[in-house]
Protein backbone atom coordinates (compact mmCIF):
# COMPACT_ATOMS: atom_id res chain seq x y z
CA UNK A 1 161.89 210.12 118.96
CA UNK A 2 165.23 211.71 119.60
CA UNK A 3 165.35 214.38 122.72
CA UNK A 4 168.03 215.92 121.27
CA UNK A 5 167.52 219.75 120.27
CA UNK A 6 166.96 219.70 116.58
CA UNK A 7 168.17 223.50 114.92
CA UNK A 8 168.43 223.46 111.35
CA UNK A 9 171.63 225.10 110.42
CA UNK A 10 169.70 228.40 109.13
CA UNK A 11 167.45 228.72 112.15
CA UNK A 12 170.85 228.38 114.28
CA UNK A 13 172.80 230.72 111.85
CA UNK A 14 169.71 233.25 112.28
CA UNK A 15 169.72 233.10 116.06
CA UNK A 16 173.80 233.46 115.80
CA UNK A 17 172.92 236.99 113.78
CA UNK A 18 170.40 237.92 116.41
CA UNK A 19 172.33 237.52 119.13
CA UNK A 20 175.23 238.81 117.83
CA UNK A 21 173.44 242.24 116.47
CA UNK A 22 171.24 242.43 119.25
CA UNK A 23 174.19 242.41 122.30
CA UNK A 24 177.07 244.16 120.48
CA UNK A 25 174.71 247.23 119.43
CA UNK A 26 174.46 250.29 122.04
CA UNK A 27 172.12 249.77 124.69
CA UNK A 28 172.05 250.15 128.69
CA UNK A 29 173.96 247.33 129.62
CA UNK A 30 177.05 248.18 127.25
CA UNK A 31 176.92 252.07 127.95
CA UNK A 32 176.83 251.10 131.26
CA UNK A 33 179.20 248.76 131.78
CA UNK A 34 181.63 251.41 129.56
CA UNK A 35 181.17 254.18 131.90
CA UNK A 36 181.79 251.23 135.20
CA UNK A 37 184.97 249.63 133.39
CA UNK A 38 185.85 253.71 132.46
CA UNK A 39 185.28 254.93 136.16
CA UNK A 40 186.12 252.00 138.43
CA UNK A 41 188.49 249.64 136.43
CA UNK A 42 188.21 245.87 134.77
CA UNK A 43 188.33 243.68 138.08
CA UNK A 44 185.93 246.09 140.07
CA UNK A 45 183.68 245.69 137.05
CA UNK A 46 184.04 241.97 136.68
CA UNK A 47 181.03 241.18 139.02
CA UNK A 48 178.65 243.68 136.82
CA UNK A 49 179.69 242.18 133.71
CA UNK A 50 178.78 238.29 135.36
CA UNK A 51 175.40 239.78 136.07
CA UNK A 52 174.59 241.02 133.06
CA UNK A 53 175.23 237.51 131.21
CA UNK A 54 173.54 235.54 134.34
CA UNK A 55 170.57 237.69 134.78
CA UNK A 56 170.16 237.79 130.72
CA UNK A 57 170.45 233.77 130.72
CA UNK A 58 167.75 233.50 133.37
CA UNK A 59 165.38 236.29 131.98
CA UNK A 60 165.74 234.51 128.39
CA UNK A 61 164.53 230.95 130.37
CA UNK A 62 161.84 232.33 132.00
CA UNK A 63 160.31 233.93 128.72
CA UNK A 64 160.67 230.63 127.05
CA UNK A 65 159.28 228.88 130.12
CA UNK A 66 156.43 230.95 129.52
CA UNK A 67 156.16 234.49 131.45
CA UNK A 68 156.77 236.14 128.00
CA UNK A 69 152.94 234.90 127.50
CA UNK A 70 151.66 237.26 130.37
CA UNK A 71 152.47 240.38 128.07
CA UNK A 72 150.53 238.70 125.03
CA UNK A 73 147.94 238.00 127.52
CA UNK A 74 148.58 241.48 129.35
CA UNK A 75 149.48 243.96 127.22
CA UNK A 76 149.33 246.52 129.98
CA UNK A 77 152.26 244.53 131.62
CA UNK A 78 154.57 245.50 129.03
CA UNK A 79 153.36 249.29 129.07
CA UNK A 80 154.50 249.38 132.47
CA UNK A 81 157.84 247.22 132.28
CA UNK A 82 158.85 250.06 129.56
CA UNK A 83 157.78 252.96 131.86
CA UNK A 84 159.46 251.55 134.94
CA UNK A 85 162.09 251.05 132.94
CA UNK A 86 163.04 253.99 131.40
CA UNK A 87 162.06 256.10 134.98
CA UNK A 88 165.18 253.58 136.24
CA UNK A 89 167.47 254.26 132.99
CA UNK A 90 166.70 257.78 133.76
CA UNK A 91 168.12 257.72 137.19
CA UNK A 92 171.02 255.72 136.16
CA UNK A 93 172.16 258.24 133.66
CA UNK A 94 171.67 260.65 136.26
CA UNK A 95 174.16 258.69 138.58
CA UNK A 96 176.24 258.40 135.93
CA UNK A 97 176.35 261.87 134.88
CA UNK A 98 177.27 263.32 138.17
CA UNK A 99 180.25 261.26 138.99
CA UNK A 100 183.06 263.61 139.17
CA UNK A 101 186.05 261.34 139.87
CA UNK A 102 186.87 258.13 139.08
CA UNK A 103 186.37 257.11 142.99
CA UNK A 104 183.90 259.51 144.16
CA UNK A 105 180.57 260.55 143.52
CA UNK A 106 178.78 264.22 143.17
CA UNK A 107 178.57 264.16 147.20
CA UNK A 108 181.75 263.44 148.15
CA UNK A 109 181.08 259.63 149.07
CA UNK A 110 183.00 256.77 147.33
CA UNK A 111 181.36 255.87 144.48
CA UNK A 112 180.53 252.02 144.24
CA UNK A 113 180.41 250.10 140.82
CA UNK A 114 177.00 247.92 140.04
CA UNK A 115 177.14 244.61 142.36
CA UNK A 116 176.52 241.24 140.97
CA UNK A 117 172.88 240.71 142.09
CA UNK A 118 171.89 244.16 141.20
CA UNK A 119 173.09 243.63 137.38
CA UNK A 120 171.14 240.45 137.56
CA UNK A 121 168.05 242.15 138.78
CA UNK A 122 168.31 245.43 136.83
CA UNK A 123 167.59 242.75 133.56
CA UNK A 124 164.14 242.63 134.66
CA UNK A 125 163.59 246.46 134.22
CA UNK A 126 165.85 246.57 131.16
CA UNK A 127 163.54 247.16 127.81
CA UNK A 128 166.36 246.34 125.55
CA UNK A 129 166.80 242.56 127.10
CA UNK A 130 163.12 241.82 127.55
CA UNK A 131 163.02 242.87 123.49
CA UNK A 132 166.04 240.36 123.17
CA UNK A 133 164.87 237.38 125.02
CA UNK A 134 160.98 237.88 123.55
CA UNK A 135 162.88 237.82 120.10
CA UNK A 136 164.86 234.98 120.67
CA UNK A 137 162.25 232.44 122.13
CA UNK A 138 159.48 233.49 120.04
CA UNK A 139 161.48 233.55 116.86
CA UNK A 140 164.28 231.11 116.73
CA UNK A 141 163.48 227.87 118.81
CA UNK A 142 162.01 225.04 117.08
CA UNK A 143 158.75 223.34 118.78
CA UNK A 144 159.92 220.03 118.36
CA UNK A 145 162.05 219.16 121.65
CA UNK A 146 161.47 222.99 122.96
CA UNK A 147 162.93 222.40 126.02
CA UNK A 148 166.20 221.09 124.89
CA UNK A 149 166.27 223.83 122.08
CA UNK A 150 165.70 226.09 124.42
CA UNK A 151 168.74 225.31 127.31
CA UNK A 152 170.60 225.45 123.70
CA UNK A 153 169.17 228.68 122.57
CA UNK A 154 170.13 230.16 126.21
CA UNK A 155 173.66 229.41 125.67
CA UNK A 156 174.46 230.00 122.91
CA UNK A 157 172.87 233.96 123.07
CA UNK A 158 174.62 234.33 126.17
CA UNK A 159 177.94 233.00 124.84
CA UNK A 160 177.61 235.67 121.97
CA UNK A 161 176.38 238.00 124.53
CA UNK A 162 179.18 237.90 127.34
CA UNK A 163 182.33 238.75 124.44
CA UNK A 164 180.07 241.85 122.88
CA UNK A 165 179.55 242.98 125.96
CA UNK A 166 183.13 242.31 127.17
CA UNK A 167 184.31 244.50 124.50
CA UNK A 168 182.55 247.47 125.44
CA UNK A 169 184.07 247.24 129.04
CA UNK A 170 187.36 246.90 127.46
CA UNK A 171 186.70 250.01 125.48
CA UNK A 172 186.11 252.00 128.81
CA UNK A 173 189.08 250.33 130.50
CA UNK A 174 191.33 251.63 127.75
CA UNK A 175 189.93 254.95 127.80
CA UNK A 176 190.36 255.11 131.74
CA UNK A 177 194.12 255.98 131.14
CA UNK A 178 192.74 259.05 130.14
CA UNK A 179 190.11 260.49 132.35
CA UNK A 180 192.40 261.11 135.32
CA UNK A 181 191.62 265.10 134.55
CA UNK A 182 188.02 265.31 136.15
CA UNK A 183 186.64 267.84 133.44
CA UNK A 184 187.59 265.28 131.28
CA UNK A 185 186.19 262.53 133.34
CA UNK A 186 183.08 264.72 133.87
CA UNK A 187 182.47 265.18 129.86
CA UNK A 188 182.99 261.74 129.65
CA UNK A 189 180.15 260.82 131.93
CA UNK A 190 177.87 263.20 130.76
CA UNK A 191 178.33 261.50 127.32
CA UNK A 192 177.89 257.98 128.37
CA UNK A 193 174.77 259.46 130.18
CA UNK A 194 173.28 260.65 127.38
CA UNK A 195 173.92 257.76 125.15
CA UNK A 196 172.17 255.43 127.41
CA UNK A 197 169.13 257.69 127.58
CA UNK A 198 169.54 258.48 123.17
CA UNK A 199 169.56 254.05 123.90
CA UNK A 200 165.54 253.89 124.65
CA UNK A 201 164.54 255.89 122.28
CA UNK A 202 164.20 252.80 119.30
CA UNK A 203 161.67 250.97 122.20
CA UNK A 204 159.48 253.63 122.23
CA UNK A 205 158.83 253.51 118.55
């Protein structure tokens, strides 16, 4: 028997449409990495973006691997992923919103874009990915060679995910030319705040 992963061409097609609706639609990780790539540049945002895909590929793993189980088992566990959540999201947008230049923050102090390891951890209190990865391995990976199908699965979502998301940080990069005026710049944020908080309200349905 062959180890090899074994997609038919319309499961892999199907997963191709997931993953490509799924990451290129509004949600927290592409308002937010708008509003970093608006505020703070491309190469300051660089290290946000590579924790989004890295934390996303990991999270999408482990749910294969099994921890998805715990909130089939536990359905508690997933009431209180959403509520932790959203209380985060919430305080994001808040952050966001009250950023009035594009190098400080509300207080005066230099305002930092997302690090690496904190886009990589803010996946596991991200609703929107833990809907995506739950999709993905309970939906479009075969049970023959599961493993293999499921390293595949991984990367190809991930290689759909990184562009879609990439051109949502582009979009804020071009619009950066033209928030130099801080009302502007303020309204901006304020906007981008609100859209990630208008982004939960489809997982709460």
């Amino acid at each position: 028997m062959t180890s090899l992963p074994i997609f038919r061409p319309d499961i892999f097609t199907a997963l191709l449409l997931f993953a490509f609706a799924s990451s290129i639609t509004p949600g927290p990780n592409n308002m937010m990495v708008m509003a970093s790539g608006a505020n703070f540049g491309l190469r300051r945002t660089l290290p946000h973006w590579a924790g989004v895909a890295v934390g996303f590929f990991g999270l999408l793993l482990a749910c294969g691997l099994g921890l998805g189980g715990l909130f089939t088992a536990y359905p508690v566990l997933h009431e209180i992923l959403k509520w932790a959540g959203a209380a985060y999201l919430v305080y994001l947008a808040f952050k966001i919103a009250t950023t009035r230049s594009l190098s400080t923050a509300k207080n005066g102090a230099a305002a930092k874009p997302m690090t690496f390891m904190a886009a990589v951890a803010f996946q596991l209190v991200n609703v929107k990915t833990w809907a995506m990865a739950l999709g993905a391995t309970t939906t479009y990976i075969p049970a023959q060679n599961y493993l293999g199908n499921l390293l595949v699965a991984a990367m190809v979502f991930v290689a759909v995910n990184i562009p879609c998301v990439g051109m949502w940080l582009t979009s804020g990069v071009v619009l950066k030319r033209y928030l130099e005026r801080p009302v502007v710049l303020q309204a901006f944020n304020i906007i981008m705040a609100i859209m990630l908080l208008t982004s939960l309200f489809p997982l709460f349905r």
